[in-house]
Structures are given as structure tokens and as C-alpha cells.
PDB file of N, CA and C in Angstrom:
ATOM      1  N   UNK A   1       8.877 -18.695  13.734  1.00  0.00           N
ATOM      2  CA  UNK A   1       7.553 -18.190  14.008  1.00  0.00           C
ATOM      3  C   UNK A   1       6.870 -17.921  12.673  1.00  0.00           C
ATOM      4  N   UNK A   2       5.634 -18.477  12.672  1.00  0.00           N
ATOM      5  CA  UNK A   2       5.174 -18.219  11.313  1.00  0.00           C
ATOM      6  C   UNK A   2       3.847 -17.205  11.752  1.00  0.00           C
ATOM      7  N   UNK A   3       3.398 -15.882  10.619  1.00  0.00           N
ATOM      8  CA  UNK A   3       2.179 -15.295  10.681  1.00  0.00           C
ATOM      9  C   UNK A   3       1.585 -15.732   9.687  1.00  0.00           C
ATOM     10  N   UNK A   4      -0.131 -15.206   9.692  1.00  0.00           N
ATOM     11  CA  UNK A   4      -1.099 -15.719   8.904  1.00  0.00           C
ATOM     12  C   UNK A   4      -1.472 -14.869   9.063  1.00  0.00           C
ATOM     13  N   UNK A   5      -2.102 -13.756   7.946  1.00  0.00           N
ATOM     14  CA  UNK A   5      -2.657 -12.568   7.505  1.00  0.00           C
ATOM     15  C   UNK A   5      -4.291 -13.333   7.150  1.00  0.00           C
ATOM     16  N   UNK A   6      -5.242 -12.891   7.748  1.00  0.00           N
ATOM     17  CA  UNK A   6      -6.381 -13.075   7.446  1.00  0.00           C
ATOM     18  C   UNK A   6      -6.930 -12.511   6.729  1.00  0.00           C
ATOM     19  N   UNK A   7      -7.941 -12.726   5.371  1.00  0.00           N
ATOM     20  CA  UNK A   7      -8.573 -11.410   4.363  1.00  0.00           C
ATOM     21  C   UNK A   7      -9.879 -12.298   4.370  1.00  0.00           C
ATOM     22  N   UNK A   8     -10.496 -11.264   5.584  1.00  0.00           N
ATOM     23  CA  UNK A   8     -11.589 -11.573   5.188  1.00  0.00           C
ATOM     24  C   UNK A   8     -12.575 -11.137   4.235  1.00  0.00           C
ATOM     25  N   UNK A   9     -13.102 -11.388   2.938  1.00  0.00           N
ATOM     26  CA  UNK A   9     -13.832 -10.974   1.946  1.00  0.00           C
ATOM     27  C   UNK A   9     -15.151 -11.392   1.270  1.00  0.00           C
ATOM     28  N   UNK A  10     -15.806 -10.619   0.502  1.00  0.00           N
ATOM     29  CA  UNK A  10     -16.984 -10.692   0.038  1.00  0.00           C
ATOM     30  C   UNK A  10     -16.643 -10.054  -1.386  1.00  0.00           C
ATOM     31  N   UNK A  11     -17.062 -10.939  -2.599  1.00  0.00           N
ATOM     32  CA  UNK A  11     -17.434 -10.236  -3.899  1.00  0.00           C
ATOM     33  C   UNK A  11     -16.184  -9.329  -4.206  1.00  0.00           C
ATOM     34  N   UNK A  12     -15.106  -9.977  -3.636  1.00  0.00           N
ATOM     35  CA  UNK A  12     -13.915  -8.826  -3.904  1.00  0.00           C
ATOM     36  C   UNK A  12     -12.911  -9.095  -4.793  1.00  0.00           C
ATOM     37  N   UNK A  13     -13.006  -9.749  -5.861  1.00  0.00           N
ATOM     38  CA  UNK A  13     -12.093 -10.356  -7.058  1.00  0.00           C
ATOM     39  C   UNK A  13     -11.432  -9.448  -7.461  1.00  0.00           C
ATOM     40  N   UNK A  14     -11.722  -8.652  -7.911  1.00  0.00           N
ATOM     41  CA  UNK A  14     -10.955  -7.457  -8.539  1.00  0.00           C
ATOM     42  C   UNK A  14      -9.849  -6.725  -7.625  1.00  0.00           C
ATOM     43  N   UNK A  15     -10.366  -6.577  -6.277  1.00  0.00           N
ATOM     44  CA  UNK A  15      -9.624  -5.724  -5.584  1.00  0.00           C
ATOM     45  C   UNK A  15      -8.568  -6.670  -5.175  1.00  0.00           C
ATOM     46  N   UNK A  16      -8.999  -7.626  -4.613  1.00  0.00           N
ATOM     47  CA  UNK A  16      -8.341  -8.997  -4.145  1.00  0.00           C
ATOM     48  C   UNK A  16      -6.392  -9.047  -4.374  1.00  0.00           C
ATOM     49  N   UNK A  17      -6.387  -8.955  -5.902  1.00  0.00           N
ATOM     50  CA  UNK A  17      -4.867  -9.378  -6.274  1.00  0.00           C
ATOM     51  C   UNK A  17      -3.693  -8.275  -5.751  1.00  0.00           C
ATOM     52  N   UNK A  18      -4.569  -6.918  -5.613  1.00  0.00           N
ATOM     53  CA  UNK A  18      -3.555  -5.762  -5.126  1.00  0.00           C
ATOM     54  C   UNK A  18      -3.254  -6.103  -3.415  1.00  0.00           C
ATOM     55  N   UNK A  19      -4.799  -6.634  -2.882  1.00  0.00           N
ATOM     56  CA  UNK A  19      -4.129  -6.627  -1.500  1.00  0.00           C
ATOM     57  C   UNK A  19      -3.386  -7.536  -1.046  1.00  0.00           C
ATOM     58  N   UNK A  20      -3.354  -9.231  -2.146  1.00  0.00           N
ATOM     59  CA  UNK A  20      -2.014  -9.900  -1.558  1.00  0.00           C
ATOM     60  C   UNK A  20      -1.083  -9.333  -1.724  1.00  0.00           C
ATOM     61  N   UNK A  21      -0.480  -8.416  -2.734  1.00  0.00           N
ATOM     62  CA  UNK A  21       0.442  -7.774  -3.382  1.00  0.00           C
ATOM     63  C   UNK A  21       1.033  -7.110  -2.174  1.00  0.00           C
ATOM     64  N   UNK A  22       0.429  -6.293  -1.604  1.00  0.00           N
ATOM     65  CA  UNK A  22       0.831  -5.111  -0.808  1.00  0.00           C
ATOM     66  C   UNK A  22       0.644  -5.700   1.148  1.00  0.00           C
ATOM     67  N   UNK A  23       1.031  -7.454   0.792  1.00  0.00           N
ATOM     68  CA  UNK A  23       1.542  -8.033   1.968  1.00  0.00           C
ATOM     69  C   UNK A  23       2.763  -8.109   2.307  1.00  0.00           C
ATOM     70  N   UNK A  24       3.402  -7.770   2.835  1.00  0.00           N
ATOM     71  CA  UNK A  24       4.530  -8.210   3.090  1.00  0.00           C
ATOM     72  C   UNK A  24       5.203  -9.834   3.330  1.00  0.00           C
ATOM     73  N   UNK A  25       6.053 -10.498   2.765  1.00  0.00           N
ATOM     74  CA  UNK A  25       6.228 -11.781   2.651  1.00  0.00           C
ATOM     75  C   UNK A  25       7.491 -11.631   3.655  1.00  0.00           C
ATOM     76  N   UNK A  26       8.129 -11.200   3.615  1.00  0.00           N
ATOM     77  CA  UNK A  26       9.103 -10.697   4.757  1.00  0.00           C
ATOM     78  C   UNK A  26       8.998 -10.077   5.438  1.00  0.00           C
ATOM     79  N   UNK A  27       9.341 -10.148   7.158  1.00  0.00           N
ATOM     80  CA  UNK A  27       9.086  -9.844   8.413  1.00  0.00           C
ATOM     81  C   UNK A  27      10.734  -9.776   9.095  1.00  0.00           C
ATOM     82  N   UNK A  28      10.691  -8.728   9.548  1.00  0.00           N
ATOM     83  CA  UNK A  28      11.822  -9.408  10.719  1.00  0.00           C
ATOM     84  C   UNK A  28      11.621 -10.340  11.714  1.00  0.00           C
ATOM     85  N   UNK A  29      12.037 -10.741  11.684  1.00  0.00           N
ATOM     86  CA  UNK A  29      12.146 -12.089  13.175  1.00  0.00           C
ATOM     87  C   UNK A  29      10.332 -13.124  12.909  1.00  0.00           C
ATOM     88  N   UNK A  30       9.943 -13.100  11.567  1.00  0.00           N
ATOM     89  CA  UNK A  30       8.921 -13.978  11.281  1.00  0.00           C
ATOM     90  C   UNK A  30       9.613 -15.029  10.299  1.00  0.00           C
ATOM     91  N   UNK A  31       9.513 -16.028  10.553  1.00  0.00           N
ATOM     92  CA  UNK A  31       9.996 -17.235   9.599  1.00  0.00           C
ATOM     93  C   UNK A  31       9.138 -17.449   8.326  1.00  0.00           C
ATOM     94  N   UNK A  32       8.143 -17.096   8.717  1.00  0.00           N
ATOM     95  CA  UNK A  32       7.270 -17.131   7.234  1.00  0.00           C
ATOM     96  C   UNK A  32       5.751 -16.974   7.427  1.00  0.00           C
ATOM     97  N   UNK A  33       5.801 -15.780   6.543  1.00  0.00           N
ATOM     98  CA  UNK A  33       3.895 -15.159   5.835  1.00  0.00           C
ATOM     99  C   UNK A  33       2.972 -15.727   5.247  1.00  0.00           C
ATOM    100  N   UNK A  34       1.847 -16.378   5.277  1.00  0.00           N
ATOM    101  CA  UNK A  34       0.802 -17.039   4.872  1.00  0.00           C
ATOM    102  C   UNK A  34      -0.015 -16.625   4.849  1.00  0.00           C
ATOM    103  N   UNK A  35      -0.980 -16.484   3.845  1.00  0.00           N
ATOM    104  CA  UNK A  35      -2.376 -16.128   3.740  1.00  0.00           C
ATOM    105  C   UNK A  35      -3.401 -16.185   4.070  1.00  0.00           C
ATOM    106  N   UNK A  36      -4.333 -16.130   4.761  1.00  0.00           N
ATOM    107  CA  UNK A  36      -5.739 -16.560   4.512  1.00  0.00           C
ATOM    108  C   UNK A  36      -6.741 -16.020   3.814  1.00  0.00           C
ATOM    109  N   UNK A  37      -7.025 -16.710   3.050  1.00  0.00           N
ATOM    110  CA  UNK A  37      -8.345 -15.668   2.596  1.00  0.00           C
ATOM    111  C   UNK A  37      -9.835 -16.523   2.749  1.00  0.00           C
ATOM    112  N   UNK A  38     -10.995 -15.946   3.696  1.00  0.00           N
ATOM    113  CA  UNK A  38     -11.646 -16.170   4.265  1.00  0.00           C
ATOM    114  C   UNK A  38     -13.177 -15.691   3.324  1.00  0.00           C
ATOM    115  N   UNK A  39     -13.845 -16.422   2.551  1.00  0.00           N
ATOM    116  CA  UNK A  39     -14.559 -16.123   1.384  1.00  0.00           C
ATOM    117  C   UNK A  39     -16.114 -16.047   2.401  1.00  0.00           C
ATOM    118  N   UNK A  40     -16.600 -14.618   2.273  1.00  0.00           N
ATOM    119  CA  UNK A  40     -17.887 -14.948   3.073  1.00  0.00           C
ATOM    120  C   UNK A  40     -19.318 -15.086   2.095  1.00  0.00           C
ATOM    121  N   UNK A  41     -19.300 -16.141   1.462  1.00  0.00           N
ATOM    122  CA  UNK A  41     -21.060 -16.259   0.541  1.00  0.00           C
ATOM    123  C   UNK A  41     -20.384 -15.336  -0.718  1.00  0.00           C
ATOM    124  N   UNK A  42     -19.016 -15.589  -1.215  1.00  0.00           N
ATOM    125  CA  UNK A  42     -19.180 -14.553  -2.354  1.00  0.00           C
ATOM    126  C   UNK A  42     -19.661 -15.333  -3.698  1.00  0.00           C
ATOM    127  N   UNK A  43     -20.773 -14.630  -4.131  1.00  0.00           N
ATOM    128  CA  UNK A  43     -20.466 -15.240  -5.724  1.00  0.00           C
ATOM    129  C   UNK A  43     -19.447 -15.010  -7.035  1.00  0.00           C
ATOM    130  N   UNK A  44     -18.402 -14.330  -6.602  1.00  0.00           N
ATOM    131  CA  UNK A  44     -17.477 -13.865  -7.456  1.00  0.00           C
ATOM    132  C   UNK A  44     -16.351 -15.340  -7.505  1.00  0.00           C
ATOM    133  N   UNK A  45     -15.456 -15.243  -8.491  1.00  0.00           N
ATOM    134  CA  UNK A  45     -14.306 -16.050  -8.482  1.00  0.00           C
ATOM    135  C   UNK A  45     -12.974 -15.968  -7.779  1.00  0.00           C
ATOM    136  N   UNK A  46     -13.161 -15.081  -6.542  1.00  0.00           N
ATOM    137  CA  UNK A  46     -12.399 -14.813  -5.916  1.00  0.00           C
ATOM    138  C   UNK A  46     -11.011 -16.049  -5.365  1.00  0.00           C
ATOM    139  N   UNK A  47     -12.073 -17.382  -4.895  1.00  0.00           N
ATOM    140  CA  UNK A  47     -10.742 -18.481  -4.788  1.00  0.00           C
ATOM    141  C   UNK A  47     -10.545 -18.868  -5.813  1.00  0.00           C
ATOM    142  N   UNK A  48     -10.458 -19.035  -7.682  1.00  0.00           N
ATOM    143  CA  UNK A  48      -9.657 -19.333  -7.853  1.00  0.00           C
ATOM    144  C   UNK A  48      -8.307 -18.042  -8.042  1.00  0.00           C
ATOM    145  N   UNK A  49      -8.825 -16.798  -7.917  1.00  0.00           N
ATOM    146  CA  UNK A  49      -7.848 -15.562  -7.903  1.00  0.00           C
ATOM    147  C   UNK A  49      -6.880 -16.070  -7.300  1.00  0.00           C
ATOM    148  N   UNK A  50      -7.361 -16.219  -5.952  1.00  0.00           N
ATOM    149  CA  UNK A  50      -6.943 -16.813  -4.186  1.00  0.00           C
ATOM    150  C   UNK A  50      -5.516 -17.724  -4.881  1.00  0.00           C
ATOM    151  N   UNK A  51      -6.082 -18.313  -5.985  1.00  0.00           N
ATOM    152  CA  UNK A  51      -5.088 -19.622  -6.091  1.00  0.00           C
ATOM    153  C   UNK A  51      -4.130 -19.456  -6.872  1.00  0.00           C
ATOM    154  N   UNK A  52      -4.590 -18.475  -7.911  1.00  0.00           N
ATOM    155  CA  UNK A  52      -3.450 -17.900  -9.222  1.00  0.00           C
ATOM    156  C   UNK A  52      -2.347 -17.441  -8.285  1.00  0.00           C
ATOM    157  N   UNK A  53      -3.162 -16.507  -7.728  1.00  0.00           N
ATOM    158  CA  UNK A  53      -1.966 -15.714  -6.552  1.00  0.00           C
ATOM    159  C   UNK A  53      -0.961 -16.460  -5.683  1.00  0.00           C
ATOM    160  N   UNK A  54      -1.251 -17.886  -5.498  1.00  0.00           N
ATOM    161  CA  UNK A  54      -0.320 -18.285  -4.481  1.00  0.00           C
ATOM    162  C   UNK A  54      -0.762 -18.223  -2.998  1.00  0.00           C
ATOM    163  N   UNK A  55      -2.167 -17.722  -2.651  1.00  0.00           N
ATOM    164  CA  UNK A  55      -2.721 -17.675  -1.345  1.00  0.00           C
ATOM    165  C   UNK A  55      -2.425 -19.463  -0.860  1.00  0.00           C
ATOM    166  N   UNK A  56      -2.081 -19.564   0.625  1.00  0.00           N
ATOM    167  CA  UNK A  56      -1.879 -20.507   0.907  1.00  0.00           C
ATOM    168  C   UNK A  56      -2.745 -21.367   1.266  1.00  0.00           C
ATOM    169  N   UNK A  57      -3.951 -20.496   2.018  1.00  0.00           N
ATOM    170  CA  UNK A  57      -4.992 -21.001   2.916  1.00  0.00           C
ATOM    171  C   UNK A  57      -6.025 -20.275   2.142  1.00  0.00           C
ATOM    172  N   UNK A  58      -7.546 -21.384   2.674  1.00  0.00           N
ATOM    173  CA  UNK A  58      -8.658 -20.904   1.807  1.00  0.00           C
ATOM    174  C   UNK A  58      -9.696 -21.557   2.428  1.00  0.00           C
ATOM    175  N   UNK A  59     -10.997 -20.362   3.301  1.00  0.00           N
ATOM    176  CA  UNK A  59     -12.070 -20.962   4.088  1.00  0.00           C
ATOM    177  C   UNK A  59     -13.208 -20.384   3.008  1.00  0.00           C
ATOM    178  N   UNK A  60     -14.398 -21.334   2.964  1.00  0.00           N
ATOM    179  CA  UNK A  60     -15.380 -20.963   1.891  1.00  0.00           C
ATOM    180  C   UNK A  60     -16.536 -20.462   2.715  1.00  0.00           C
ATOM    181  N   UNK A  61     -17.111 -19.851   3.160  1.00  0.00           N
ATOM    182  CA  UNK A  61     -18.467 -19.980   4.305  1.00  0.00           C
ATOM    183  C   UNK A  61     -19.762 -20.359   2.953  1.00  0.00           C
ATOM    184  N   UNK A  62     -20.979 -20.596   3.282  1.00  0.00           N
ATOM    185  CA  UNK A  62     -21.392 -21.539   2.050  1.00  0.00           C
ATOM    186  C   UNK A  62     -22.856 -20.375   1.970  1.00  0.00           C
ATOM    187  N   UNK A  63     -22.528 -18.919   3.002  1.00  0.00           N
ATOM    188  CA  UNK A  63     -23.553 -18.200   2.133  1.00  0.00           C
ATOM    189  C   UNK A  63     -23.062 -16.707   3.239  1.00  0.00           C
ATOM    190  N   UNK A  64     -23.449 -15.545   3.278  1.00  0.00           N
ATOM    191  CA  UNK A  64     -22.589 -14.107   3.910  1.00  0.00           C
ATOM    192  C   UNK A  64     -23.384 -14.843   5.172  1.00  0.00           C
ATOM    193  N   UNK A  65     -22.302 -14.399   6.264  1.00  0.00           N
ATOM    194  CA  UNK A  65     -22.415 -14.317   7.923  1.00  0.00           C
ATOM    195  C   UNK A  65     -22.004 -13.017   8.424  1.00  0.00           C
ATOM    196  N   UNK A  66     -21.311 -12.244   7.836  1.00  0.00           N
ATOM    197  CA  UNK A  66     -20.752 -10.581   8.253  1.00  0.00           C
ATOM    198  C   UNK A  66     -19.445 -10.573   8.760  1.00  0.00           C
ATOM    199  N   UNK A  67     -18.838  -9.924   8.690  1.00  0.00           N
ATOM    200  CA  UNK A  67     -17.290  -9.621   9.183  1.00  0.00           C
ATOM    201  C   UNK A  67     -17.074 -10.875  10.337  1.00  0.00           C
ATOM    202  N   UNK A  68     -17.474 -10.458  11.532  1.00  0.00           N
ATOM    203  CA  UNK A  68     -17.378 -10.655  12.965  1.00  0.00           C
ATOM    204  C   UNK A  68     -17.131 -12.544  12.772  1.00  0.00           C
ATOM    205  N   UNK A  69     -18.447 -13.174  12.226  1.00  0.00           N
ATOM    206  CA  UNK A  69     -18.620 -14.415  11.980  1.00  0.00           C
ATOM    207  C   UNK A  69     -17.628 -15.021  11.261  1.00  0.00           C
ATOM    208  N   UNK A  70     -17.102 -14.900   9.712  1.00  0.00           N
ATOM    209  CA  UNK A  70     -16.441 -14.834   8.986  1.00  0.00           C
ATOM    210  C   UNK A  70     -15.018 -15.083   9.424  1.00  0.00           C
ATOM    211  N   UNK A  71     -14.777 -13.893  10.170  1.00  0.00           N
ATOM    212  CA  UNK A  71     -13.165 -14.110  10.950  1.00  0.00           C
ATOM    213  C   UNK A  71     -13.325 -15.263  11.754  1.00  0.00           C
ATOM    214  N   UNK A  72     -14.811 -15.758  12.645  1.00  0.00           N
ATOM    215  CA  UNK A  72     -14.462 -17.042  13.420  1.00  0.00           C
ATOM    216  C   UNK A  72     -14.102 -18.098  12.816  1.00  0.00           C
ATOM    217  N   UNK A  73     -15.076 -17.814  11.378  1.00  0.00           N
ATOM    218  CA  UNK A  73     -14.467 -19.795  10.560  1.00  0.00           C
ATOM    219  C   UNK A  73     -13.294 -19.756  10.815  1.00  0.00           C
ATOM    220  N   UNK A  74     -11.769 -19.101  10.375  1.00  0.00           N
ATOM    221  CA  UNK A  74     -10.949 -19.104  10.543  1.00  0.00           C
ATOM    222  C   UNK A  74     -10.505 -19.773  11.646  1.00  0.00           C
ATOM    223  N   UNK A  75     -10.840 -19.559  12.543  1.00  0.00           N
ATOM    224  CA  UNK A  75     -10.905 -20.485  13.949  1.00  0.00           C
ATOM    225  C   UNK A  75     -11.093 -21.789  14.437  1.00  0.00           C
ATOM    226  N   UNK A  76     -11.845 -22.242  13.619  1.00  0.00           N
ATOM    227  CA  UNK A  76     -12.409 -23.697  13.566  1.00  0.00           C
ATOM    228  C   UNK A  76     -11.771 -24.655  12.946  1.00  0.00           C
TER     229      UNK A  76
END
């Protein structure tokens, strides 16, 4: 069974590297943790952070839609 942690964010580079940090990569009874990080209109450098870090997955939205919206790209 694999999970996918969704982060959905805005303009959040800085904060960004602590909260992959403080994911858990190990689960009991999960085969394996994956990332998403879900970029809503940020102008910061947040995906290539996304990428230093090892984030697995990476949705760009191409300007802010708000929380609610944001989590749907993920969906698509």
C-alpha cells in the first residue's frame, strides 16, 4: 500500500524543507510515502526546493485558485 501526503502551498520556500522533514517516510503496514507538493501561483522557488528535497510528485497551477481548488489539481 502506498500513501501520498499532499502539501498544498503558496510562496512557501522557506518553510517548505522543515515540513518534508517532519514526514514520516515510515508507516506501519504502508509500503511506501510519497510526496506531493501542489504549487498554487507561487512566485517563489519552491519546486526546485520540492526537488533538492527528493519530493516525488509535483503539480504547478499556472496562477493562485485557493486551498479547496488546489487540492483538486491533485486529482486530475
Amino acid at each position: 500500500m502506498k500513501l501520498i501526503v499532499q502539501i498544498p502551498c503558496y510562496n512557501e520556500e522557506h518553510s517548505l524543507p522543515q515540513t518534508v522533514r517532519d514526514i514520516p517516510r515510515s508507516i506501519p503496514r504502508i509500503d511506501k510515502v510519497e510526496i506531493l507538493i501542489i504549487d498554487d501561483g507561487s512566485t517563489d522557488r519552491k519546486l526546485s526546493v520540492a526537488r533538492e528535497l527528493g519530493v516525488e510528485h509535483m503539480v504547478k497551477n499556472k496562477q493562485n485558485v485557493g486551498l479547496a481548488r488546489a487540492l483538486t489539481a491533485a486529482c486530475i
